[in-house]
N, C-alpha and C. Protein backbone atom coordinates (compact mmCIF):
# COMPACT_ATOMS: atom_id res chain seq x y z
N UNK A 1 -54.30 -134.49 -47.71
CA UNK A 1 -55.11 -133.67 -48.61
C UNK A 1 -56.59 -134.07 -48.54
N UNK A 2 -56.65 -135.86 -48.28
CA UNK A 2 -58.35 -136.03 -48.53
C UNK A 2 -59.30 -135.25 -47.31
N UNK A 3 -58.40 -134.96 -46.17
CA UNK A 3 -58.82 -134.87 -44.60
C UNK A 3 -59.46 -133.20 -44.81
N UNK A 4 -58.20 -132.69 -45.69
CA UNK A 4 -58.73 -131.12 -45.70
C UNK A 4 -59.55 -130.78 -46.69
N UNK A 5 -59.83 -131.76 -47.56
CA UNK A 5 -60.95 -131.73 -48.47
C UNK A 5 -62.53 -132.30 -47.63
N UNK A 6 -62.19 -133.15 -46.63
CA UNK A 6 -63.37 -133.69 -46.34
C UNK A 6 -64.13 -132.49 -45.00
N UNK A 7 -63.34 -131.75 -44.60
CA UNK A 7 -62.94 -130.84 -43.73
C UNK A 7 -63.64 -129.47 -44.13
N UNK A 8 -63.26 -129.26 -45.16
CA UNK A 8 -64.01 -127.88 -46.03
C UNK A 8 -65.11 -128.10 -46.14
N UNK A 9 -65.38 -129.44 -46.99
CA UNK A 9 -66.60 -130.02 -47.57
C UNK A 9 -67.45 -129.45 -47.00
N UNK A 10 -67.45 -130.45 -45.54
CA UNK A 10 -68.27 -130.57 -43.97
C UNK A 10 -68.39 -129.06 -43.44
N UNK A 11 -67.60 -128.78 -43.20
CA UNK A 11 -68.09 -126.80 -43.14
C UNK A 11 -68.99 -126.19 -44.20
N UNK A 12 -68.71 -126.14 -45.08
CA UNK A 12 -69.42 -125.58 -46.61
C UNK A 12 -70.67 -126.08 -46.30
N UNK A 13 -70.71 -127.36 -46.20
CA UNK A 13 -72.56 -128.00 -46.37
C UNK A 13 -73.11 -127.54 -44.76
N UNK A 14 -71.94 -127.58 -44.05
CA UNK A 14 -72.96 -127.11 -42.40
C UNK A 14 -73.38 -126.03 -42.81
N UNK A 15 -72.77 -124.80 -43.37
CA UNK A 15 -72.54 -123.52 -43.22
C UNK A 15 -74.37 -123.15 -43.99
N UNK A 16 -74.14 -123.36 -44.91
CA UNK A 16 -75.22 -124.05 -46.28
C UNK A 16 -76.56 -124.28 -45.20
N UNK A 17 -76.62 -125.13 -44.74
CA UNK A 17 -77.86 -125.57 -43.55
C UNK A 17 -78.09 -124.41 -42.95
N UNK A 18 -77.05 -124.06 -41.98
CA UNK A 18 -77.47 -122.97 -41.03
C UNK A 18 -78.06 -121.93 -41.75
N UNK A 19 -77.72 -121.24 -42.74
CA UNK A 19 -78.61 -120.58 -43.47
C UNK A 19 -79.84 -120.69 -44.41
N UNK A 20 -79.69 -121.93 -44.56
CA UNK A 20 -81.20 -122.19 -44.92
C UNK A 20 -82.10 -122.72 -43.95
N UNK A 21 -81.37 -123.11 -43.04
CA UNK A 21 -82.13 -123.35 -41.55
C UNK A 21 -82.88 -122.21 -40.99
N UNK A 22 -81.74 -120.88 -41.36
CA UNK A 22 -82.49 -119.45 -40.16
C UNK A 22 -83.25 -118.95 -41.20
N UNK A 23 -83.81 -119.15 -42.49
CA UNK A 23 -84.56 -118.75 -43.20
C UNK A 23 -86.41 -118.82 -42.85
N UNK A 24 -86.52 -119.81 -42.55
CA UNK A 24 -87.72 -120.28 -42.28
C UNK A 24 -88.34 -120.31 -40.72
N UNK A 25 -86.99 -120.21 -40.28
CA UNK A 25 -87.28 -120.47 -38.50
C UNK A 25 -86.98 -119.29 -37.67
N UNK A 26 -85.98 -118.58 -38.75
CA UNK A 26 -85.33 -117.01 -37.67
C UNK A 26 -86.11 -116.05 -38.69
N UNK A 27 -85.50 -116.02 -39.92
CA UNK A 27 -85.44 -114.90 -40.88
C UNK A 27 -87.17 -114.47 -41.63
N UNK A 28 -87.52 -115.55 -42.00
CA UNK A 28 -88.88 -115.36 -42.36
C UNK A 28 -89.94 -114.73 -40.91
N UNK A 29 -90.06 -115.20 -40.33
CA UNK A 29 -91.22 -114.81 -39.36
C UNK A 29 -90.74 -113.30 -38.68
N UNK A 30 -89.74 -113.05 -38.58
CA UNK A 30 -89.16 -111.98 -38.22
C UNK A 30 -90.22 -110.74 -39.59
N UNK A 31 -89.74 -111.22 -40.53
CA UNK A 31 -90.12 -110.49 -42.17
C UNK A 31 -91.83 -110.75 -41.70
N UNK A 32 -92.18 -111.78 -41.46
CA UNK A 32 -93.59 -111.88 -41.52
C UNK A 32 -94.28 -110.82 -40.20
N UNK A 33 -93.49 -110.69 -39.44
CA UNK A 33 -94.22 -109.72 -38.56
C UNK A 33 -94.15 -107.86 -38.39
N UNK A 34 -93.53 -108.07 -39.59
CA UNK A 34 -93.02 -106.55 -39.82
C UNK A 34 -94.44 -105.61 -40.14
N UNK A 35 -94.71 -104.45 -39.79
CA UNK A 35 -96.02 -103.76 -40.54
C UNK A 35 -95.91 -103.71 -42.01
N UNK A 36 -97.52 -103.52 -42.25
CA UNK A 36 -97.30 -103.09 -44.07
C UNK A 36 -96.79 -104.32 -44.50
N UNK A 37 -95.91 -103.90 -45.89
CA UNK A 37 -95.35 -104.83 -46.74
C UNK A 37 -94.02 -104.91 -46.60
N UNK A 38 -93.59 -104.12 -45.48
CA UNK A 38 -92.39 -104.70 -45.00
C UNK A 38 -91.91 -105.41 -45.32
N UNK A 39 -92.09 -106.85 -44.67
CA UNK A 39 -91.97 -108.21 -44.82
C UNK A 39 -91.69 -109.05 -46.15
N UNK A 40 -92.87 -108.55 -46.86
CA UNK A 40 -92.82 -108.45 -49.03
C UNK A 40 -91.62 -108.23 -49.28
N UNK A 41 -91.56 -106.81 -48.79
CA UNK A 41 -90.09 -105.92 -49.79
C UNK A 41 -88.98 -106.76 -49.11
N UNK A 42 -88.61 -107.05 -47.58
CA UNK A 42 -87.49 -107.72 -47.15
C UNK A 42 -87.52 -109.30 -48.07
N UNK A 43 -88.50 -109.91 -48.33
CA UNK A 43 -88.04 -111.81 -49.06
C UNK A 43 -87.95 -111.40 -50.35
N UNK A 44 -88.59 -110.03 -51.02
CA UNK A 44 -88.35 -109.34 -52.63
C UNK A 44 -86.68 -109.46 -52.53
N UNK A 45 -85.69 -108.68 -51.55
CA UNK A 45 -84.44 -108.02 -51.37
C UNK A 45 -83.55 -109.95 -50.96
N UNK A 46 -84.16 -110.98 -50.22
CA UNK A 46 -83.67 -112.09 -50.14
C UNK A 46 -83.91 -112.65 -51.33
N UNK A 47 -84.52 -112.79 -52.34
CA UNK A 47 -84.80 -113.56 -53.10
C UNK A 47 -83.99 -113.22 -54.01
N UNK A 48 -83.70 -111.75 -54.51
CA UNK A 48 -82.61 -111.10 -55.55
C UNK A 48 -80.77 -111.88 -54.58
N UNK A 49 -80.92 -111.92 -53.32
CA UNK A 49 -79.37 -112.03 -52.92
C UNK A 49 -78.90 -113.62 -52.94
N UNK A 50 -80.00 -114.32 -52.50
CA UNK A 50 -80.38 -115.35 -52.38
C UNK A 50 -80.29 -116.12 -53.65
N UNK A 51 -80.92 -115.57 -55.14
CA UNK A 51 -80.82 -115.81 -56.10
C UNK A 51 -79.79 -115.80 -57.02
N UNK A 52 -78.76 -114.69 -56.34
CA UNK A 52 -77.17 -114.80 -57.08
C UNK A 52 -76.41 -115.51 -56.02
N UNK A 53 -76.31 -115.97 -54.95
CA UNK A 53 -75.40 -116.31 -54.24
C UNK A 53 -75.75 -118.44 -54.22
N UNK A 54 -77.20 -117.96 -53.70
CA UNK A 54 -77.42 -119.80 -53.77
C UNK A 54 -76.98 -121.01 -55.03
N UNK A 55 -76.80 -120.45 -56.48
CA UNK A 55 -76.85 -121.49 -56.81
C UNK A 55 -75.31 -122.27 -57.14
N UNK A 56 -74.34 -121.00 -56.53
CA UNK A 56 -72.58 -121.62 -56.54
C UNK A 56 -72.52 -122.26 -55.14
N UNK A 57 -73.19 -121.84 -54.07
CA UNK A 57 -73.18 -122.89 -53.09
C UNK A 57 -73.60 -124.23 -52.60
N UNK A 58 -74.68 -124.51 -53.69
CA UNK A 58 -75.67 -125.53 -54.35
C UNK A 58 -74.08 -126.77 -54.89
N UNK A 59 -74.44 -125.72 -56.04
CA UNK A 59 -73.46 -126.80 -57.05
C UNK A 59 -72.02 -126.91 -56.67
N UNK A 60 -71.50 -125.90 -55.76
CA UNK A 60 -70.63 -126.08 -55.29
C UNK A 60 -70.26 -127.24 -54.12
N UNK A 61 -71.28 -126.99 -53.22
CA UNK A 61 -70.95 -128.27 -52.50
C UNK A 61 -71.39 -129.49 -52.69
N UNK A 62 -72.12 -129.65 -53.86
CA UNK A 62 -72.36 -131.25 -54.68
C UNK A 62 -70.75 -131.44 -55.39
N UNK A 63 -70.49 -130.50 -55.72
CA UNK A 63 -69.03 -130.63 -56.57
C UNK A 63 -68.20 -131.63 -55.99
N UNK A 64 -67.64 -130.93 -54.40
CA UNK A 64 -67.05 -131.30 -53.21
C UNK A 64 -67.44 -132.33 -53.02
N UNK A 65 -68.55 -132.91 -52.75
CA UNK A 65 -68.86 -133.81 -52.25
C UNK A 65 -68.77 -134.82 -53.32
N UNK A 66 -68.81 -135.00 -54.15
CA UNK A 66 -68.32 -135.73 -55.20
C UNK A 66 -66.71 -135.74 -55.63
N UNK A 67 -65.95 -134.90 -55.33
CA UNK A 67 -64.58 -134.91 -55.30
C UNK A 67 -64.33 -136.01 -54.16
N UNK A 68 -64.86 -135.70 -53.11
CA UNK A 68 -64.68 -136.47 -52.03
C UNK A 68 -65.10 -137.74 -51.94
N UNK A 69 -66.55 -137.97 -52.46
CA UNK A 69 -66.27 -139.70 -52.98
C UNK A 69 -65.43 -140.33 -53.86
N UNK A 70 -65.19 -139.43 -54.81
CA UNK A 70 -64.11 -140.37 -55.92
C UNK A 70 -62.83 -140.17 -54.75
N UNK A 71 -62.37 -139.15 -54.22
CA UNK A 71 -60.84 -138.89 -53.85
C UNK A 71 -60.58 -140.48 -52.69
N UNK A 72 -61.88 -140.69 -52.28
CA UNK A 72 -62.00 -141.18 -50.84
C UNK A 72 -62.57 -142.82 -51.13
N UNK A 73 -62.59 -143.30 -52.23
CA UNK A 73 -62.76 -144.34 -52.89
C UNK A 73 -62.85 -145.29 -51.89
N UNK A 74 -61.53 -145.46 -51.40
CA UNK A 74 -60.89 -146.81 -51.17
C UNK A 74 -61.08 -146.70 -49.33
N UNK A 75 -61.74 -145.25 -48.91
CA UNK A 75 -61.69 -145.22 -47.28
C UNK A 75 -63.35 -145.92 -46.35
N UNK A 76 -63.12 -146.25 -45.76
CA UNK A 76 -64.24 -145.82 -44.68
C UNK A 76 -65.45 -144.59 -44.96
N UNK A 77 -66.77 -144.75 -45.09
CA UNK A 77 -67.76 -144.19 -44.89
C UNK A 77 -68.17 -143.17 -46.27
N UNK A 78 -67.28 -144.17 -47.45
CA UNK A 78 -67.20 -143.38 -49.23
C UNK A 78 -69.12 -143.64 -49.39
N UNK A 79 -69.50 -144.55 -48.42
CA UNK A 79 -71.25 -144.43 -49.07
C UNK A 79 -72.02 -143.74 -48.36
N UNK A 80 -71.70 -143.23 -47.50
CA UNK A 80 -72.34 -142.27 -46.42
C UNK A 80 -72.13 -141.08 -47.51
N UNK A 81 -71.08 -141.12 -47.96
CA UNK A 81 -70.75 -139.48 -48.72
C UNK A 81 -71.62 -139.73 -50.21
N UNK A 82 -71.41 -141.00 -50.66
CA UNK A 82 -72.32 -141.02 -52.17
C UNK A 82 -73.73 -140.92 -51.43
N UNK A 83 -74.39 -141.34 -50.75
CA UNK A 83 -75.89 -141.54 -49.83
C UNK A 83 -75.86 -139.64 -49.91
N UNK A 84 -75.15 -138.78 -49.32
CA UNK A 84 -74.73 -137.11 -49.55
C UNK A 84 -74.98 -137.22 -50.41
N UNK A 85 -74.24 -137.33 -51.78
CA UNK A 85 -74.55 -136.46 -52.80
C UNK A 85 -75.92 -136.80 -53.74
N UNK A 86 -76.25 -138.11 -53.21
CA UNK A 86 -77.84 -138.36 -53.52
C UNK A 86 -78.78 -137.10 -52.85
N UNK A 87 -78.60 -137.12 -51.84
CA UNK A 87 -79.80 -135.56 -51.14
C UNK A 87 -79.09 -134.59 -51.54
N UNK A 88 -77.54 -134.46 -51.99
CA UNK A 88 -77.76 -132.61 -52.27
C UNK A 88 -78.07 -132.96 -54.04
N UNK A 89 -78.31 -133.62 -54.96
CA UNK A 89 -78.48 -133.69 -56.13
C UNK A 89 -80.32 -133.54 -55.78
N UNK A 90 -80.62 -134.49 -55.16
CA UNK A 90 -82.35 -134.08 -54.94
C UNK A 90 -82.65 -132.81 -54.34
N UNK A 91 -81.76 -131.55 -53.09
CA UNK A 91 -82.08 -130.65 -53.20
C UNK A 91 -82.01 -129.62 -54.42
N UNK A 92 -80.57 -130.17 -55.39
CA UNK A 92 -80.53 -128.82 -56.37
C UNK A 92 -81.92 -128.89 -57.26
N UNK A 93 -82.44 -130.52 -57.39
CA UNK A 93 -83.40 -130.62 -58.70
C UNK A 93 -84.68 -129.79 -57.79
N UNK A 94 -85.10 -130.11 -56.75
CA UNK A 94 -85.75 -128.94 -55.96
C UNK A 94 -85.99 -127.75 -56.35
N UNK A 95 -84.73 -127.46 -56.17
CA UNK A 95 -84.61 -126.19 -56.13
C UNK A 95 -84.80 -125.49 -57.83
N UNK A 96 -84.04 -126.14 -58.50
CA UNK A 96 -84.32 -126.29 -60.20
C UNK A 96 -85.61 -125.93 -60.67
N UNK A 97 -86.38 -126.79 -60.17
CA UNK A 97 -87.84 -127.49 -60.80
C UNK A 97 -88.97 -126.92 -59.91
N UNK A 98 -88.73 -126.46 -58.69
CA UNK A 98 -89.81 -125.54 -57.95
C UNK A 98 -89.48 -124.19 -56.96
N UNK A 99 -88.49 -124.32 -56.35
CA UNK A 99 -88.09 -123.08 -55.61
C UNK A 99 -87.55 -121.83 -56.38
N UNK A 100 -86.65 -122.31 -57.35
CA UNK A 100 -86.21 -121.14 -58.28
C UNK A 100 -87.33 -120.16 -59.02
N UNK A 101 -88.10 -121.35 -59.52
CA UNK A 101 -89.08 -120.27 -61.01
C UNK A 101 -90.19 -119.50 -59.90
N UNK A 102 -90.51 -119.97 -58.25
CA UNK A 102 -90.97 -119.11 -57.79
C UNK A 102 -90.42 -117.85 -57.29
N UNK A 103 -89.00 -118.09 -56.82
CA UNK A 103 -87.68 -116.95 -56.66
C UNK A 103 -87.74 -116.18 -57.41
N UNK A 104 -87.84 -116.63 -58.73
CA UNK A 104 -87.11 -115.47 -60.11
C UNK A 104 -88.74 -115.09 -60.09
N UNK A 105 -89.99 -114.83 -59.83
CA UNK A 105 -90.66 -113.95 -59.94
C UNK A 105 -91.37 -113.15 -58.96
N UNK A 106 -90.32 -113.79 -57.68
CA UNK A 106 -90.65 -113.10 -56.28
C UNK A 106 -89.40 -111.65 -56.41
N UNK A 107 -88.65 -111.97 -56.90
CA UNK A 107 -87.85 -110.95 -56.85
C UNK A 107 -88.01 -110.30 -58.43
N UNK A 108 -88.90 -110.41 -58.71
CA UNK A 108 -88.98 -108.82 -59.85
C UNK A 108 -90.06 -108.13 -59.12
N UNK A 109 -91.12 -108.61 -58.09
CA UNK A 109 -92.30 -108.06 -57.43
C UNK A 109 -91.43 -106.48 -57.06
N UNK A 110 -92.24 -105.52 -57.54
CA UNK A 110 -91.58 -104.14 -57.01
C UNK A 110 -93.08 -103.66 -56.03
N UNK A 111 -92.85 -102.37 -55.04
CA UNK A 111 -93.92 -101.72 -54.43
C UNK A 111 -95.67 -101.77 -55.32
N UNK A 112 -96.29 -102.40 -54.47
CA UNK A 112 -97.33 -102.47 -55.25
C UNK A 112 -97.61 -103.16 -56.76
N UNK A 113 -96.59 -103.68 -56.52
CA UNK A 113 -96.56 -104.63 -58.52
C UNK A 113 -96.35 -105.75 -57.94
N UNK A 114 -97.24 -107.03 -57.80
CA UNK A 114 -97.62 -108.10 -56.75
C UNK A 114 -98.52 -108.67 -57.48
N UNK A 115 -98.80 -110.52 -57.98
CA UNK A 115 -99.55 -110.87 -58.65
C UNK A 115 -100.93 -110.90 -56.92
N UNK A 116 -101.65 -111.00 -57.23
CA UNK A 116 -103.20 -111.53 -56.39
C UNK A 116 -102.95 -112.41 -55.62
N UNK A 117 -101.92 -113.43 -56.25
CA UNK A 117 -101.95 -114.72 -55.19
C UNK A 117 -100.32 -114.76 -54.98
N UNK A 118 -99.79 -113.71 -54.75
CA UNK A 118 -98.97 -113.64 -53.59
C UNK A 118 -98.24 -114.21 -52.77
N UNK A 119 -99.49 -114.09 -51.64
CA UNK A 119 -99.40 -114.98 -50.15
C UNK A 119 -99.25 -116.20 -50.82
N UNK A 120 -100.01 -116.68 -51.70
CA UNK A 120 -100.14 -118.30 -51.60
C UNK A 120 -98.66 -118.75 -52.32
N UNK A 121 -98.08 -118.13 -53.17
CA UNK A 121 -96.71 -118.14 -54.01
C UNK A 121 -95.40 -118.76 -52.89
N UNK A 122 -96.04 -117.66 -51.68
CA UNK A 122 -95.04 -117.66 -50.18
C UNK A 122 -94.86 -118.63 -50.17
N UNK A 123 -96.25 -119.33 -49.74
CA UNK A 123 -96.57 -120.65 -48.72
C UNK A 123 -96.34 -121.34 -49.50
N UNK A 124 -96.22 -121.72 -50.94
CA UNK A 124 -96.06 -122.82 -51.88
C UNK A 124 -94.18 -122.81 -51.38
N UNK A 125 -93.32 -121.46 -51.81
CA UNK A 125 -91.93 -121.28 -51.53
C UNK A 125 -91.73 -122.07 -49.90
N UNK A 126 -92.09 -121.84 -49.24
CA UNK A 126 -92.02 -121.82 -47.62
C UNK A 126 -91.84 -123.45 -47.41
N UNK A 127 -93.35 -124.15 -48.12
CA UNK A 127 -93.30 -125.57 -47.85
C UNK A 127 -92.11 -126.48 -48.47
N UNK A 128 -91.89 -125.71 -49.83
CA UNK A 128 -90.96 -127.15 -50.48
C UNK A 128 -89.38 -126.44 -49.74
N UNK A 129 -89.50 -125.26 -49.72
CA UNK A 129 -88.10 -124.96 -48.83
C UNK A 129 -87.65 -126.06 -47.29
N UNK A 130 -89.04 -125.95 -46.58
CA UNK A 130 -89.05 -126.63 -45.47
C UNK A 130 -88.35 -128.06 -45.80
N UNK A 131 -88.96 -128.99 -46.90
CA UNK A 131 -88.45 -129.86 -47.39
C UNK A 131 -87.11 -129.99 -47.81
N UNK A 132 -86.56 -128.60 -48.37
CA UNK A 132 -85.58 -129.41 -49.00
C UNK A 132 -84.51 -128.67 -47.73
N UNK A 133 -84.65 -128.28 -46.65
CA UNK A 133 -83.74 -128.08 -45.32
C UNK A 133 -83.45 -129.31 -44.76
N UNK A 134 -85.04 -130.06 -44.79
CA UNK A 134 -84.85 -131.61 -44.17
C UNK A 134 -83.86 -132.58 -44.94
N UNK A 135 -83.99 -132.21 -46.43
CA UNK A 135 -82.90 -133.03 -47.35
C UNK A 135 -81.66 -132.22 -46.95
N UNK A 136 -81.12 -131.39 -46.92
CA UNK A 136 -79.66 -130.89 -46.83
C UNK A 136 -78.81 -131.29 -46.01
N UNK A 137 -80.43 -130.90 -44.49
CA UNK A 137 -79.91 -131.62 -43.14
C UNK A 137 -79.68 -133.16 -42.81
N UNK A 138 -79.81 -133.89 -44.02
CA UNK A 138 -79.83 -135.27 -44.29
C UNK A 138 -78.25 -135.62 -44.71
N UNK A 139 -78.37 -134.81 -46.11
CA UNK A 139 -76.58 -134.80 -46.13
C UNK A 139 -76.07 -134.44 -45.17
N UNK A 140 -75.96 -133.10 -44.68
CA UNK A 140 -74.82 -133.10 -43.72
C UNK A 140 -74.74 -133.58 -42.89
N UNK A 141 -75.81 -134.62 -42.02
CA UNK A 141 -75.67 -135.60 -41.44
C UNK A 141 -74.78 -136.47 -41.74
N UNK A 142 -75.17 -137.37 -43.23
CA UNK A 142 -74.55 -138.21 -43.58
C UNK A 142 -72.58 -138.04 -43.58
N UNK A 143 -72.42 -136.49 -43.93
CA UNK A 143 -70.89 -136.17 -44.04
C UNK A 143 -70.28 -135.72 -42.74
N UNK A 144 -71.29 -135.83 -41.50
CA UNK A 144 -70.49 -135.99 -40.66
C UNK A 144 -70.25 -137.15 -40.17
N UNK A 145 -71.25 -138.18 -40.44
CA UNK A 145 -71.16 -139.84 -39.74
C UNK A 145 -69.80 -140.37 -40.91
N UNK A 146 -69.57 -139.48 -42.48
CA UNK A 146 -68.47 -140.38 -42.66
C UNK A 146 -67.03 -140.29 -42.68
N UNK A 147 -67.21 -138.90 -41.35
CA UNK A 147 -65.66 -137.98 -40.64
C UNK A 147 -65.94 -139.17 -39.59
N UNK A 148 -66.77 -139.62 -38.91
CA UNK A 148 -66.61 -140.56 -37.51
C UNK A 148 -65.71 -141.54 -37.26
């Protein structure tokens, strides 16, 4: 049971990366090169999907990963997985405390209803996102070195 718990886990948090991975590196610049406001209305339409879906996959795979240190107590590589749920607890507060309250007012922006500073809202979203990919990609590092 701990194997197929540690098993899911490790998928869930890869899965988790890869999409916040192609955000910034595939998905954004794609949006950024679109004509017009294209680009606007497409991270307006991510930020609403993004905003109901991200935060059960958040807390969900801190959940897991904490099932999996207590379940896994007594095994091989239980601090590699607590060292995990240290970076996904520092991405959710991230995400909590700066990525969200810019989310929840990127996605009420409708056609032409856009504060002035905008662009700079992006680049504020863009940078701490960048950051907290490097934290995620930290855990799931760590939860694969403690399948090794």
């Amino acid at each position: 049971m701990l194997n197929a718990l540690e098993v899911v886990t490790t998928v869930l948090v890869g899965v988790m990366v890869g999409v916040e991975f192609a955000v910034p590196f595939f998905i954004n610049p794609i949006l950024n090169s679109l004509p017009g406001d294209n680009g606007l209305r497409g991270r307006v339409h991510g930020a609403r999907v993004g905003g109901a879906v991200m935060p059960f996959w958040y807390i969900g795979s801190l959940v897991l990963v904490g099932v999996w240190a207590v379940a896994g107590w007594d095994h091989d590589g239980t601090g590699l997985v607590i060292a995990a749920a240290g970076f996904l607890i520092v991405s959710v507060l991230m995400s909590v405390l700066v990525l969200v309250p810019i989310n929840n007012r990127v996605k009420t922006w409708a056609d032409g209803d856009r504060p002035a500073d905008w662009k700079q809202q992006m680049q504020r979203w863009d940078r701490w996102h960048y950051v907290r990919v490097a934290v995620i990609i930290a855990a799931f590092t760590l939860l694969v070195a403690a399948l090794a």
